[in-house]
Protein backbone atom coordinates (compact mmCIF):
# COMPACT_ATOMS: atom_id res chain seq x y z
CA UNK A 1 0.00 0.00 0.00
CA UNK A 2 1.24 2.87 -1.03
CA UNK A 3 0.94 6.62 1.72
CA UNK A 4 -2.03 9.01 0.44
CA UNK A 5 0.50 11.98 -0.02
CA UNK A 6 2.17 9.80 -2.51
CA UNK A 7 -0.94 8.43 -4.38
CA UNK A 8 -1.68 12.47 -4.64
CA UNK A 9 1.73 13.16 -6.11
CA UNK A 10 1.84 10.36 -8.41
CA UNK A 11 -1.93 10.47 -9.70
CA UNK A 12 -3.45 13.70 -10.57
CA UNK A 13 -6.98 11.85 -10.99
CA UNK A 14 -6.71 10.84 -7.29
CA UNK A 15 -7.24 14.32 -6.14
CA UNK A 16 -10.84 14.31 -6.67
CA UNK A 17 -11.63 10.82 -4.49
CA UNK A 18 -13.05 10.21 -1.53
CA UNK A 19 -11.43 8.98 1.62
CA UNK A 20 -13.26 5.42 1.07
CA UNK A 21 -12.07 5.80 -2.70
CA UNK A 22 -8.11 6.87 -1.89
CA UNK A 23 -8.09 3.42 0.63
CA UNK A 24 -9.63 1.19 -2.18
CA UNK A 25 -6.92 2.92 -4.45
CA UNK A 26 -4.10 3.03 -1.73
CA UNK A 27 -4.99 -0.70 -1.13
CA UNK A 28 -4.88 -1.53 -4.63
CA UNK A 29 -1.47 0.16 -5.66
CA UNK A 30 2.11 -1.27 -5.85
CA UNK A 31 4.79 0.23 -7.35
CA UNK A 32 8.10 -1.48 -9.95
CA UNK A 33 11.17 -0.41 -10.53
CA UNK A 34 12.47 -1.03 -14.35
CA UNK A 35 16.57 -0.37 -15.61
CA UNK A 36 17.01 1.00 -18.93
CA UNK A 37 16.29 -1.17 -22.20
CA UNK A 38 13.83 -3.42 -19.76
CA UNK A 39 10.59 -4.41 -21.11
CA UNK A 40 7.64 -3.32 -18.74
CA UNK A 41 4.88 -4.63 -20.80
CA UNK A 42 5.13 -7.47 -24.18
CA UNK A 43 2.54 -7.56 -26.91
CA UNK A 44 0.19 -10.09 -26.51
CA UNK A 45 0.43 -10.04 -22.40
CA UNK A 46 -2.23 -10.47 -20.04
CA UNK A 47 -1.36 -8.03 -17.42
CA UNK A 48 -3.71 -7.16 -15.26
CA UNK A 49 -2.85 -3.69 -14.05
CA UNK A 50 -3.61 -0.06 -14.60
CA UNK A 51 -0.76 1.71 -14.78
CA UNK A 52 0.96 4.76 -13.78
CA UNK A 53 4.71 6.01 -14.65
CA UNK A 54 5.76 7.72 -11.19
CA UNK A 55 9.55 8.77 -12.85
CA UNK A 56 11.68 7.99 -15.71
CA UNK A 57 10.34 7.51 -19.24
CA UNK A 58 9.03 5.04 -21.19
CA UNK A 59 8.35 3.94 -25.36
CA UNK A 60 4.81 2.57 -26.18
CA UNK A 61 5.36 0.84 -29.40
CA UNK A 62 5.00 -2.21 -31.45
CA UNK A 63 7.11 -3.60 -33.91
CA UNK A 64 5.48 -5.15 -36.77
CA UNK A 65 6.07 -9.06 -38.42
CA UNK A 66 8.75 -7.90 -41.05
CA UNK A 67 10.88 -6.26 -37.77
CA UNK A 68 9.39 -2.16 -38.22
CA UNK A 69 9.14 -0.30 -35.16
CA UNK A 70 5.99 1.97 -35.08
CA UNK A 71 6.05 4.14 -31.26
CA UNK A 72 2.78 5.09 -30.71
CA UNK A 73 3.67 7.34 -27.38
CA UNK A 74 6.57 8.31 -25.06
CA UNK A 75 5.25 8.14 -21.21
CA UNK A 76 6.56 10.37 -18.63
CA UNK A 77 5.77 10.89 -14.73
CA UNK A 78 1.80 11.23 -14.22
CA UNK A 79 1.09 9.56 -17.51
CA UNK A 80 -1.39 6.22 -16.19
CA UNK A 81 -1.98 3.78 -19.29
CA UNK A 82 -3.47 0.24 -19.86
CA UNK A 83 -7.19 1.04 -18.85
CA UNK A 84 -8.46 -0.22 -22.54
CA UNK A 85 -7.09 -3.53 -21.41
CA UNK A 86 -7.87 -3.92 -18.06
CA UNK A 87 -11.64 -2.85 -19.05
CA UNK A 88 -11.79 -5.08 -22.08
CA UNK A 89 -9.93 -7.81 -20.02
CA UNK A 90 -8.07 -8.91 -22.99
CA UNK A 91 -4.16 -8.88 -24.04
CA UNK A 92 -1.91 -5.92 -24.42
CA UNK A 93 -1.92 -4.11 -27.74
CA UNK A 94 1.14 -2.68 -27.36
CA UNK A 95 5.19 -3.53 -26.02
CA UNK A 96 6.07 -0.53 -23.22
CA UNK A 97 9.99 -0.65 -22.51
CA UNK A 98 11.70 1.32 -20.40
CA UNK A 99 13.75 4.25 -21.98
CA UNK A 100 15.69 4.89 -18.63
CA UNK A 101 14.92 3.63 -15.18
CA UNK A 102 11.49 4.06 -14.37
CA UNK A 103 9.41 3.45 -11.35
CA UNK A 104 5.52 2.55 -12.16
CA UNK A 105 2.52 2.67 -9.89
CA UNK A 106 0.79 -0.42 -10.81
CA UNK A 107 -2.85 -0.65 -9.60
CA UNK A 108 -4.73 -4.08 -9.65
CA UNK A 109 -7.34 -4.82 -12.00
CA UNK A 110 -10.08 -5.28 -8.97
CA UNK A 111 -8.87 -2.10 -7.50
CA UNK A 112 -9.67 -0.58 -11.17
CA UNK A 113 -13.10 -2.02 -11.62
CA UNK A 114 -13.99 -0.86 -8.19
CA UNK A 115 -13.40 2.93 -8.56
CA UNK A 116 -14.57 2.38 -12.25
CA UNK A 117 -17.77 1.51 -11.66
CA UNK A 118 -18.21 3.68 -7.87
């Protein structure tokens, strides 16, 4: 569980909650470290977390059969990603690597649902 001044820091949308809704958040967040060149997320995954970069910086990308890379996004601190996923409950669309080292807030999908849907 992560403290409630950090949730606030690292998740602008978390502002607006309720105390029952920052515990069910707090509750439902861990957080990763990643090194440089490290793969956070694969194409094709089942991964079931919303997530959150809380420093570094990140490529959200795919790289087609014949070997093209295509980024679709580069994800700094605040940026939260993966909802279309975790709502869907299907695989990840997308690799995420890690462009330098890069801690990430990783909520769980029941966590999700529950503010989602209160």
């Amino acid at each position: 569980m992560i403290a409630q001044e950090h949730l606030r820091r690292v998740a602008a949308w978390s502002r607006e909650l309720t105390e029952r809704e920052i515990e069910v958040a707090r509750a439902g967040i861990v957080e990763r470290s990643y090194v440089t060149g490290e793969t956070i997320f694969m194409r094709g995954d089942k991964f079931d977390y919303w997530a959150g970069m809380v420093s570094g910086l990140a490529r959200m990308g795919a790289v087609s059969r014949d070997g093209k890379e295509t980024s679709l996004a580069g994800l700094t601190a605040g940026a939260w990603f993966g909802e279309g996923s975790v709502l869907k409950n299907e695989l990840r669309r997308y690799d995420v690597v890690a462009l330098r080292d890069s801690r990430l807030a990783l909520m769980e999908r029941s966590a999700f649902l529950w503010l989602f849907e209160n």
